[in-house]
C-alpha atoms as a PDB file:
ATOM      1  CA  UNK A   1     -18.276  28.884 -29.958  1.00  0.00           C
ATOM      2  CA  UNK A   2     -17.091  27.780 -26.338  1.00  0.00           C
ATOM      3  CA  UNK A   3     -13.652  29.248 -25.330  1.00  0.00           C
ATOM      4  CA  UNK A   4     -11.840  26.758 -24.205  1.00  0.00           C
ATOM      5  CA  UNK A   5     -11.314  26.791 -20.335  1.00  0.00           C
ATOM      6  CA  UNK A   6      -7.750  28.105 -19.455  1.00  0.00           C
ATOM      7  CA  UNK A   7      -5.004  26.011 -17.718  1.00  0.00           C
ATOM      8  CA  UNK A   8      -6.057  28.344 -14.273  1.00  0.00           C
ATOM      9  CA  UNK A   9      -9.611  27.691 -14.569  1.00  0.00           C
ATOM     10  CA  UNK A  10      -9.424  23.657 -15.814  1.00  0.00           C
ATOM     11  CA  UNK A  11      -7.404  23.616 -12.528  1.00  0.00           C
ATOM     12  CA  UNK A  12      -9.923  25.271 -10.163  1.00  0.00           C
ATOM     13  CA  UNK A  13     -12.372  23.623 -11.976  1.00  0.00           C
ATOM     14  CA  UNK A  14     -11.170  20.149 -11.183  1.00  0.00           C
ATOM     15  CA  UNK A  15     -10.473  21.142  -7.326  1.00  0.00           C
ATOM     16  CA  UNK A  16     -13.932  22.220  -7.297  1.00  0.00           C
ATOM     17  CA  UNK A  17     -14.916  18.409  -7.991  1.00  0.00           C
ATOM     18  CA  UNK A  18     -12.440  17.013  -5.745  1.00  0.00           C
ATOM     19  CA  UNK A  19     -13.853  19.192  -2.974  1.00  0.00           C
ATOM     20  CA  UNK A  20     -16.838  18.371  -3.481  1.00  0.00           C
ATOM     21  CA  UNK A  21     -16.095  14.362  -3.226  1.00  0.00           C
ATOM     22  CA  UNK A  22     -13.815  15.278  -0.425  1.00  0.00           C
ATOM     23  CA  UNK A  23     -17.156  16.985   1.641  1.00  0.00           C
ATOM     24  CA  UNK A  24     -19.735  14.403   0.619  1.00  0.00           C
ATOM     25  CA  UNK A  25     -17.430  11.602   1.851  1.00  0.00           C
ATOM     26  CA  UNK A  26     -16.928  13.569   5.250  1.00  0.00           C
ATOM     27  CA  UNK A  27     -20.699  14.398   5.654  1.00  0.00           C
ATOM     28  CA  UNK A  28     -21.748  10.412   4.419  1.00  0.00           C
ATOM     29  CA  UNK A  29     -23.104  12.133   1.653  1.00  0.00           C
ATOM     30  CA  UNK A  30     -21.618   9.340  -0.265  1.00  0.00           C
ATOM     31  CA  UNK A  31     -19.973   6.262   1.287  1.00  0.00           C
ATOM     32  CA  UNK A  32     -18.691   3.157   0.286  1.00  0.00           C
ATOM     33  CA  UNK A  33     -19.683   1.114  -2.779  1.00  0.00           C
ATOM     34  CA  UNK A  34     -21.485   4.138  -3.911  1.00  0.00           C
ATOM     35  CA  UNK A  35     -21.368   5.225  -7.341  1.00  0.00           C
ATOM     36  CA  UNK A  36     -20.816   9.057  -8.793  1.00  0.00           C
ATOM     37  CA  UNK A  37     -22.725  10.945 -11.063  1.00  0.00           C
ATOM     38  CA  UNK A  38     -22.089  10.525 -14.725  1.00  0.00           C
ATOM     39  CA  UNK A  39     -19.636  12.712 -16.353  1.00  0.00           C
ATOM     40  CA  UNK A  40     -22.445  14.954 -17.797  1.00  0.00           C
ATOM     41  CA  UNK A  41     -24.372  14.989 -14.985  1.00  0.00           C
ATOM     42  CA  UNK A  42     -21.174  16.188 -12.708  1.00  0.00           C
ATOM     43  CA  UNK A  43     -20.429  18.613 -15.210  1.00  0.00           C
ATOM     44  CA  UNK A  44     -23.715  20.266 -15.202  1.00  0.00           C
ATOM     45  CA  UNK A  45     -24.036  20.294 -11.827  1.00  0.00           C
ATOM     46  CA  UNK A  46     -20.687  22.305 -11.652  1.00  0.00           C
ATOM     47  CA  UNK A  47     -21.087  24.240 -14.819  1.00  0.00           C
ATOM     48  CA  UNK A  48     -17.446  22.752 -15.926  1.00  0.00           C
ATOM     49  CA  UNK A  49     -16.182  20.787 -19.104  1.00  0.00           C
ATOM     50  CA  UNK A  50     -16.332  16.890 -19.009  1.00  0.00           C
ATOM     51  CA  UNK A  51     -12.820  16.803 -19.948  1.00  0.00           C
ATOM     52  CA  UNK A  52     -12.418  18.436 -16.054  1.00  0.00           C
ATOM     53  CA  UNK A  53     -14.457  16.299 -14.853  1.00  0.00           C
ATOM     54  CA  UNK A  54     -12.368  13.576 -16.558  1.00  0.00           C
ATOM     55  CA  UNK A  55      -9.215  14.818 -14.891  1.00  0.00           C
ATOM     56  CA  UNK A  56     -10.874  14.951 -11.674  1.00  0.00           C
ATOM     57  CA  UNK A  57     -11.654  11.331 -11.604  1.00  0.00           C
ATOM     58  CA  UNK A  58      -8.063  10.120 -13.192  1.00  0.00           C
ATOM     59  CA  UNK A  59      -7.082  12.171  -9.668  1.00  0.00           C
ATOM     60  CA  UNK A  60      -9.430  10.306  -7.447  1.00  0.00           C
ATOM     61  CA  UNK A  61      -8.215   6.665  -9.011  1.00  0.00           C
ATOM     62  CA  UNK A  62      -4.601   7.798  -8.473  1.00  0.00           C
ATOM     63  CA  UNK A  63      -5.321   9.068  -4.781  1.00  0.00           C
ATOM     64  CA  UNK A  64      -7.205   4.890  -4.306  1.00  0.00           C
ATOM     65  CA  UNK A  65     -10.645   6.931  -3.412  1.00  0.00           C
ATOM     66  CA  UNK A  66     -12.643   5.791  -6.592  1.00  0.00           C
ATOM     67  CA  UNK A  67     -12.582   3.111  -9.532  1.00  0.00           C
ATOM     68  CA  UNK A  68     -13.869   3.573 -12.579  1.00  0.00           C
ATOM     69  CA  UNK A  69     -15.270   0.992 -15.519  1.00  0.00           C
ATOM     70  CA  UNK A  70     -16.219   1.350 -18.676  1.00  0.00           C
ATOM     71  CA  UNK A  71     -19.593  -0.188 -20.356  1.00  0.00           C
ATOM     72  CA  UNK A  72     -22.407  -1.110 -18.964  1.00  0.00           C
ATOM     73  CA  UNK A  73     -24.226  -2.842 -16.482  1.00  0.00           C
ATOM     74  CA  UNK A  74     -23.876  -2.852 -12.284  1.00  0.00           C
ATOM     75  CA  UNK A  75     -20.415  -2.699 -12.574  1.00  0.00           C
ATOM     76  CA  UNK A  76     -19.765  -0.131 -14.692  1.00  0.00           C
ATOM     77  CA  UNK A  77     -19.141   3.810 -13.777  1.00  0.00           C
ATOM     78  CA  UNK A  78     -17.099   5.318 -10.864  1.00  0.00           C
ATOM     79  CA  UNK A  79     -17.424   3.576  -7.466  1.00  0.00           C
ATOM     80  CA  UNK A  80     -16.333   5.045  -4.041  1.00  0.00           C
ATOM     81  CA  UNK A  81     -13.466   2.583  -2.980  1.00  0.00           C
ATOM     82  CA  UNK A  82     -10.801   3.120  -0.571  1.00  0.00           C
ATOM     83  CA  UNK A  83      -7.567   1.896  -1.108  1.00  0.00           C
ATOM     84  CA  UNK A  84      -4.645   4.356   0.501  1.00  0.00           C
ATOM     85  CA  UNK A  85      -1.736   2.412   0.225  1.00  0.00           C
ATOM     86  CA  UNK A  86      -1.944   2.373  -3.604  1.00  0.00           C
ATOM     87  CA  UNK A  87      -2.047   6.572  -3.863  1.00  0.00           C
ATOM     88  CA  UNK A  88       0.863   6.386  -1.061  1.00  0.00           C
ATOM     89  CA  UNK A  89       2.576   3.326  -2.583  1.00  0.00           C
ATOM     90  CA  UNK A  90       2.965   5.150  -5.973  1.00  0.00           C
ATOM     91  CA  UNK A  91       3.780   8.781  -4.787  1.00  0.00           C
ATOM     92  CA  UNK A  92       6.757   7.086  -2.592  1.00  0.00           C
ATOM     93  CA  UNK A  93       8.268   5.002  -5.327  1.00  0.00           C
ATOM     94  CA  UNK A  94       8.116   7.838  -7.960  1.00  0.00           C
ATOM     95  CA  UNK A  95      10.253   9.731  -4.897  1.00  0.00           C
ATOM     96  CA  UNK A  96      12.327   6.575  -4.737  1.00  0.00           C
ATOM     97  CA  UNK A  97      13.064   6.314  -8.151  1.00  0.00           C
ATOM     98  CA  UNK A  98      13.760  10.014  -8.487  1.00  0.00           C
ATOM     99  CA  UNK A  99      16.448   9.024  -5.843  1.00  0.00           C
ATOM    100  CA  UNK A 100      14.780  12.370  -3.753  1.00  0.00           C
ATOM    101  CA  UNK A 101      13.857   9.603  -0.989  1.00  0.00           C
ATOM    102  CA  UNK A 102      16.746   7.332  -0.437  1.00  0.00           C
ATOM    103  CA  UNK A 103      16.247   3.721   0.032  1.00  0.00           C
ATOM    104  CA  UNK A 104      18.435   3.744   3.148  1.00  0.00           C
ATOM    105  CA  UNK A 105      15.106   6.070   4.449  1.00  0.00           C
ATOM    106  CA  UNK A 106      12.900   4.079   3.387  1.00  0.00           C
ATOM    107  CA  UNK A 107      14.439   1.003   5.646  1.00  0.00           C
ATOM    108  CA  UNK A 108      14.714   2.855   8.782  1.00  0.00           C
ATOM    109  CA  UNK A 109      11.355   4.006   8.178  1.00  0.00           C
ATOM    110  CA  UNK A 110      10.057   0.806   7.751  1.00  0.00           C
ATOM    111  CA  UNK A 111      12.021  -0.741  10.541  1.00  0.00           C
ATOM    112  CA  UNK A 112      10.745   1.818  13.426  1.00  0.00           C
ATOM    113  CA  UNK A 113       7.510   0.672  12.056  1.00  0.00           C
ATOM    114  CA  UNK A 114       7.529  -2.638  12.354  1.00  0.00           C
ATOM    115  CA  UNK A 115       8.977  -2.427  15.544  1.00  0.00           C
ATOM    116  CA  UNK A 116       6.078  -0.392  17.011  1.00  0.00           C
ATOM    117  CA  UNK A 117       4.152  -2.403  15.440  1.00  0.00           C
ATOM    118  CA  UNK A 118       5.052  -6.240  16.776  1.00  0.00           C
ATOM    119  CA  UNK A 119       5.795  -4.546  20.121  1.00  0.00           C
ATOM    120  CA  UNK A 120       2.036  -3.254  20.409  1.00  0.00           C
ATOM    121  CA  UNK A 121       0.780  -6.375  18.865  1.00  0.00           C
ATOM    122  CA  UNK A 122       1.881  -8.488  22.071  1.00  0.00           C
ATOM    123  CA  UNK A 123      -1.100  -6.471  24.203  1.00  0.00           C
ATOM    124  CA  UNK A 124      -3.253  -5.669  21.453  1.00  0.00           C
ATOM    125  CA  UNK A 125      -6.730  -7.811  20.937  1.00  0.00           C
ATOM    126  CA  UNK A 126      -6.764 -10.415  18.075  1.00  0.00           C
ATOM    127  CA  UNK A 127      -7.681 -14.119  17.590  1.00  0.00           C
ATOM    128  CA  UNK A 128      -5.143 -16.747  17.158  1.00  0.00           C
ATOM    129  CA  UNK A 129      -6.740 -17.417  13.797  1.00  0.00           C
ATOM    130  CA  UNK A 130      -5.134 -13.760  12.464  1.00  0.00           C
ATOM    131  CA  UNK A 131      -1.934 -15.434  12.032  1.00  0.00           C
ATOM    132  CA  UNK A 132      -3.296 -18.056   9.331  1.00  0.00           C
ATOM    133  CA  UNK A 133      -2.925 -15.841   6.689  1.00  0.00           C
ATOM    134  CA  UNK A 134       0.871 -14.867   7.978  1.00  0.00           C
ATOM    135  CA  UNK A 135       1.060 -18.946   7.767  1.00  0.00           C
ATOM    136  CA  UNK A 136      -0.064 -19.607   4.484  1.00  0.00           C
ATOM    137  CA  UNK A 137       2.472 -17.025   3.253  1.00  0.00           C
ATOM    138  CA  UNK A 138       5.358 -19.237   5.231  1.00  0.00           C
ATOM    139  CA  UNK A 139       4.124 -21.799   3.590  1.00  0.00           C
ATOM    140  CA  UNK A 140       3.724 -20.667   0.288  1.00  0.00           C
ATOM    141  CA  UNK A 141       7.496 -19.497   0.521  1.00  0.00           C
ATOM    142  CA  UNK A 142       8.285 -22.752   1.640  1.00  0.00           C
ATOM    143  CA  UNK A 143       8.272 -23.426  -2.358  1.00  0.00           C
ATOM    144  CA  UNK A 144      11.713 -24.652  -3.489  1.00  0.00           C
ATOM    145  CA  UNK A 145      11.164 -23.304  -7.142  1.00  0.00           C
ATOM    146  CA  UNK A 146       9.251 -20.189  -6.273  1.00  0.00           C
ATOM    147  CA  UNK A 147      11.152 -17.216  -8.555  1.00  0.00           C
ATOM    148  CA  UNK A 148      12.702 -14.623  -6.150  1.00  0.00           C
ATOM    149  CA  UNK A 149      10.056 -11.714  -7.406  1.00  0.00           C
ATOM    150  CA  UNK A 150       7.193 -14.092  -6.207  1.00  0.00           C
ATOM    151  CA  UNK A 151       8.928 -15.153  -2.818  1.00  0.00           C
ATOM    152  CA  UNK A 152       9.363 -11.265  -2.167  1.00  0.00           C
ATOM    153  CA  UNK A 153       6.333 -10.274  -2.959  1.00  0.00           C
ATOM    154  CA  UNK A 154       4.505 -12.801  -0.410  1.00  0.00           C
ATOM    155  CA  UNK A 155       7.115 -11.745   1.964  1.00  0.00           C
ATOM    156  CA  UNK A 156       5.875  -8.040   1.480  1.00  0.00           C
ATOM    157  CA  UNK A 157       2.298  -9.904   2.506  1.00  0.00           C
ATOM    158  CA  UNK A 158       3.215 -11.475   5.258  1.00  0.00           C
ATOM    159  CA  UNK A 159       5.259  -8.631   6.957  1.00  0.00           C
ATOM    160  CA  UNK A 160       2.143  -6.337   6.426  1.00  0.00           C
ATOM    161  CA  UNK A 161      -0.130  -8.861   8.214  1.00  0.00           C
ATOM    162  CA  UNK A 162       1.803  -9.104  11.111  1.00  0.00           C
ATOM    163  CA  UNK A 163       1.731  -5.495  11.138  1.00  0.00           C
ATOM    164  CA  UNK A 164      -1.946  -5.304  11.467  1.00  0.00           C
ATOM    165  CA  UNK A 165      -2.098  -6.941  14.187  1.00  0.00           C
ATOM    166  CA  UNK A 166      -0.980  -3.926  16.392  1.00  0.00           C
ATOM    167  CA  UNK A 167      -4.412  -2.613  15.260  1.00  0.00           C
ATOM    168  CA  UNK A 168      -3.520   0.766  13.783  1.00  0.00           C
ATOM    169  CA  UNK A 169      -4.901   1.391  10.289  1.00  0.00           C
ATOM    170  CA  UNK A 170      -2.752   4.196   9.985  1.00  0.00           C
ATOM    171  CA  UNK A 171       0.618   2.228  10.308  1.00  0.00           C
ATOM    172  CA  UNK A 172      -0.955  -0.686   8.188  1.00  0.00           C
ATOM    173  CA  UNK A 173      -1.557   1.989   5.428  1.00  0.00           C
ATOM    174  CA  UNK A 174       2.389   3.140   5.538  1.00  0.00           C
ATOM    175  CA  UNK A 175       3.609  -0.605   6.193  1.00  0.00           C
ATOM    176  CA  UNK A 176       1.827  -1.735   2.838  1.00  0.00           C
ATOM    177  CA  UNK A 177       3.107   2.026   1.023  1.00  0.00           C
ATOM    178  CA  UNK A 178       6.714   1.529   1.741  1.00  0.00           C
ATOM    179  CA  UNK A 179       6.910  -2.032   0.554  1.00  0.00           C
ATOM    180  CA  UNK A 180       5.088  -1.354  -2.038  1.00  0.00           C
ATOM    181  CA  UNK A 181       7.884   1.996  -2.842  1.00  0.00           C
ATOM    182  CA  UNK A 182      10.656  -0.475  -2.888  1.00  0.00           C
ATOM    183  CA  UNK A 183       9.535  -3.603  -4.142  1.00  0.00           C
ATOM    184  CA  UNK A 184      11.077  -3.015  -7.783  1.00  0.00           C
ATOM    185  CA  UNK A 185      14.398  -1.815  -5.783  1.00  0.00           C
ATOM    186  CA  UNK A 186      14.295  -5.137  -3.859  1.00  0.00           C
ATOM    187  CA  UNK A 187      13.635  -7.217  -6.965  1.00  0.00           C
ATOM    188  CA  UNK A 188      16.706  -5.332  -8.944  1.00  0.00           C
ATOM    189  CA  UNK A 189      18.804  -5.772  -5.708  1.00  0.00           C
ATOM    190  CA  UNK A 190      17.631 -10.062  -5.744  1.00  0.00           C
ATOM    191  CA  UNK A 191      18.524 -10.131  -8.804  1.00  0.00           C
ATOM    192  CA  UNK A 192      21.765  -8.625  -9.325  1.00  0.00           C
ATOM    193  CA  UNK A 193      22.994  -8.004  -6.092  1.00  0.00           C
ATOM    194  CA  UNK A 194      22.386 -10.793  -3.914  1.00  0.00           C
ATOM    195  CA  UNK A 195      23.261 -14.178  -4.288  1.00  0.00           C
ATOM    196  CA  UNK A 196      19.623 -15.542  -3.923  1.00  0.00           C
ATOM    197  CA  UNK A 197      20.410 -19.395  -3.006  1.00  0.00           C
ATOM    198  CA  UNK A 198      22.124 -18.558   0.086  1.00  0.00           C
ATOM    199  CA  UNK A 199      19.840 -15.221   1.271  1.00  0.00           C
ATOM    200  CA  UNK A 200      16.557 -17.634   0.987  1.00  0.00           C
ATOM    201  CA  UNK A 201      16.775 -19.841   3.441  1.00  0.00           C
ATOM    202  CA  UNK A 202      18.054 -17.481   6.108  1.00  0.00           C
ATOM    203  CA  UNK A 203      14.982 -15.603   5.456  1.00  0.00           C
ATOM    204  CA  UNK A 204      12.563 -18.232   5.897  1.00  0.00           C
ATOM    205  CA  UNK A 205      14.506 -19.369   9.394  1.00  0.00           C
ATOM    206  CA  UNK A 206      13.396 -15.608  10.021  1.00  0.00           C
ATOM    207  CA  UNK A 207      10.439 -15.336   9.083  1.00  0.00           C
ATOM    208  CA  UNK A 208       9.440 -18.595  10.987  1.00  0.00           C
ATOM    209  CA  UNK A 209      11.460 -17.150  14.406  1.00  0.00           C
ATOM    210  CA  UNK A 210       8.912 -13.666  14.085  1.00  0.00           C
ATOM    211  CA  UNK A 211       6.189 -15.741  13.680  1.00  0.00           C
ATOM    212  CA  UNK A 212       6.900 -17.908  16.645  1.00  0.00           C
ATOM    213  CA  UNK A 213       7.626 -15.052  18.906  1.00  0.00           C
ATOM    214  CA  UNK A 214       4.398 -13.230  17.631  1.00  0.00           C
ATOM    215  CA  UNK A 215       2.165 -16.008  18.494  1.00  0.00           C
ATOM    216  CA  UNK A 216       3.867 -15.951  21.874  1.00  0.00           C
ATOM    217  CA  UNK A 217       2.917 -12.345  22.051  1.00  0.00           C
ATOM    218  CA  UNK A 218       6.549 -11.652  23.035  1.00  0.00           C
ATOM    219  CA  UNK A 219       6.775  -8.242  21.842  1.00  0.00           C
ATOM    220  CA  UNK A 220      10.109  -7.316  22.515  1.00  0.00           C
ATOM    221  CA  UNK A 221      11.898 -10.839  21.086  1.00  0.00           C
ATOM    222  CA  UNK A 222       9.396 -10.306  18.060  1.00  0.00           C
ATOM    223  CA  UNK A 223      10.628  -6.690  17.326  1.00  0.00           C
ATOM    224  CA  UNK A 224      14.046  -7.409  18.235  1.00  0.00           C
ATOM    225  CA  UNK A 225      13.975 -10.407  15.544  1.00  0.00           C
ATOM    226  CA  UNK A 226      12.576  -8.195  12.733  1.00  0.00           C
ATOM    227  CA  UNK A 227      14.937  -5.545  12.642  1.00  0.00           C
ATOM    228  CA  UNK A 228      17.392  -7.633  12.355  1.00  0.00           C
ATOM    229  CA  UNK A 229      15.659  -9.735   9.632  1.00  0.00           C
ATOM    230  CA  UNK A 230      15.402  -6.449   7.702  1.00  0.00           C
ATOM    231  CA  UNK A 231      18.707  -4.941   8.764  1.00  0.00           C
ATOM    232  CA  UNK A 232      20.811  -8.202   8.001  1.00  0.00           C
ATOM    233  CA  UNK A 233      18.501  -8.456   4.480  1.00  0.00           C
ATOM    234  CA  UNK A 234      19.675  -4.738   3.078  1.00  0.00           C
ATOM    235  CA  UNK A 235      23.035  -5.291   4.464  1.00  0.00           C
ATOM    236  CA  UNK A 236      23.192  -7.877   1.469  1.00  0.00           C
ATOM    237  CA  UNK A 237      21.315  -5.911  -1.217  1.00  0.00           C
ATOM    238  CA  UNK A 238      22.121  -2.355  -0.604  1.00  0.00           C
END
C-alpha cells in the first residue's frame, strides 16, 4: 500500500509542477490557448500523486495562468490563459480586508498611477478610436437608474482604459488589481457612507472633464483632473 506523500513532499511535489509550467512558458514550450497534460499523464511524467497535481493547477487558476473545465469536448481540460490582474486583484483585497494594506495606500497608489499614466498617454501612440470604449462607459453611466455597484463598477472600466493608453502593460495590470482590491470597500463606502444622489453627478462632470482633456492629449490638465476626481471621491467615502 502507497504511503501517503507527506505535507514536505506534496509541497515540493507541487513546486515541481509549477516549475515546470513556469519553464515551458519561458522556453514557448507551451503558449497561449494551449492545453496541459491530463492529470494522469502530468502525474506520471513527474512520478507524483494526482491529488498534487490537483493542487498545482487550483495554484495556476488562482495565479490567472491557466483555466480549467470539466467534461468533454474542445473546451474542456486546462488551457494556458493569462489573466494577471485577477491573481493580483485577489492577493491585494485579501491584504485589504485583513486591514494589513490600508485603503488610504491603496489610493495614493492608485493615484501616482494614474497620473503617470494620463501624463504619458498625451505622447504615447494610439488611435482616436481607443477612447470609444472610455465613451460607451460615460455613456452607460449616463443611466439615471443605474444602482451605485453597477455605476462603480463601469467607472473601474473606464479609469483602466484610459490607463492603457500610456501603453504600459505593467501599469494596466496594477491599475485593473487595485480597483479590483477595493471595489467591495467602495461599494460598502456608496452605500453607507456617501450620500449617492449628490456624489453622482459630480463624478460624471469628472469623468467627462478627463475625457476631454485626454482626447486633447493634455497630459498635465488630464492628470491634474484625476487626482482630484479620486482625491475629492475618498474624501467623501473614507
Amino acid at each position: 500500500m502507497p504511503q501517503p506523500i507527506s505535507r514536505t513532499a506534496s509541497d515540493r511535489a507541487h513546486d515541481a509542477v509549477l516549475r515546470h509550467i513556469e519553464e515551458s512558458l519561458r522556453s514557448g514550450d507551451l503558449k497561449l490557448g494551449d492545453r496541459l497534460p491530463g492529470e494522469r499523464a502530468l502525474a506520471d511524467q513527474f512520478g507524483i500523486s494526482r491529488a498534487s497535481v490537483r493542487d498545482a493547477i487550483r495554484a495556476l487558476e488562482v495565479m490567472g495562468v491557466v483555466k480549467s473545465s470539466t467534461g468533454s469536448g474542445p473546451n474542456a481540460g486546462t488551457i494556458v490563459v493569462s489573466d494577471p490582474s485577477a491573481a493580483l486583484g485577489s492577493a491585494l483585497r485579501l491584504h485589504v480586508a485583513s486591514q494589513r494594506l490600508p485603503v488610504r495606500d491603496i489610493v495614493e497608489a492608485r493615484v501616482m498611477m494614474e497620473t503617470w499614466s494620463l501624463a504619458h498617454a498625451a505622447e504615447a501612440s494610439w488611435e482616436p478610436g481607443q477612447l470609444d470604449e472610455a465613451r460607451r462607459l460615460l455613456d452607460a453611466m449616463d443611466d439615471g437608474g443605474l444602482p451605485s455597484p453597477a455605476f462603480t463598477a463601469l467607472d473601474a472600466q473606464f479609469h483602466v482604459a484610459l490607463s492603457a493608453l500610456a501603453g504600459n502593460a505593467v501599469v494596466s495590470t496594477m491599475m485593473d488589481s487595485l480597483r479590483e482590491a477595493i471595489r467591495t470597500y467602495v461599494d460598502d463606502a456608496v452605500a453607507h457612507r456617501g450620500a449617492w444622489a449628490d456624489i453622482v453627478g459630480t463624478l460624471r462632470e469628472q469623468h467627462r472633464g478627463i475625457l476631454e482633456a485626454v482626447e486633447a492629449r493634455d497630459g498635465e490638465r488630464a492628470s491634474r483632473l484625476v487626482r482630484e476626481h479620486i482625491e475629492w471621491f475618498y474624501a467623501r467615502t473614507l
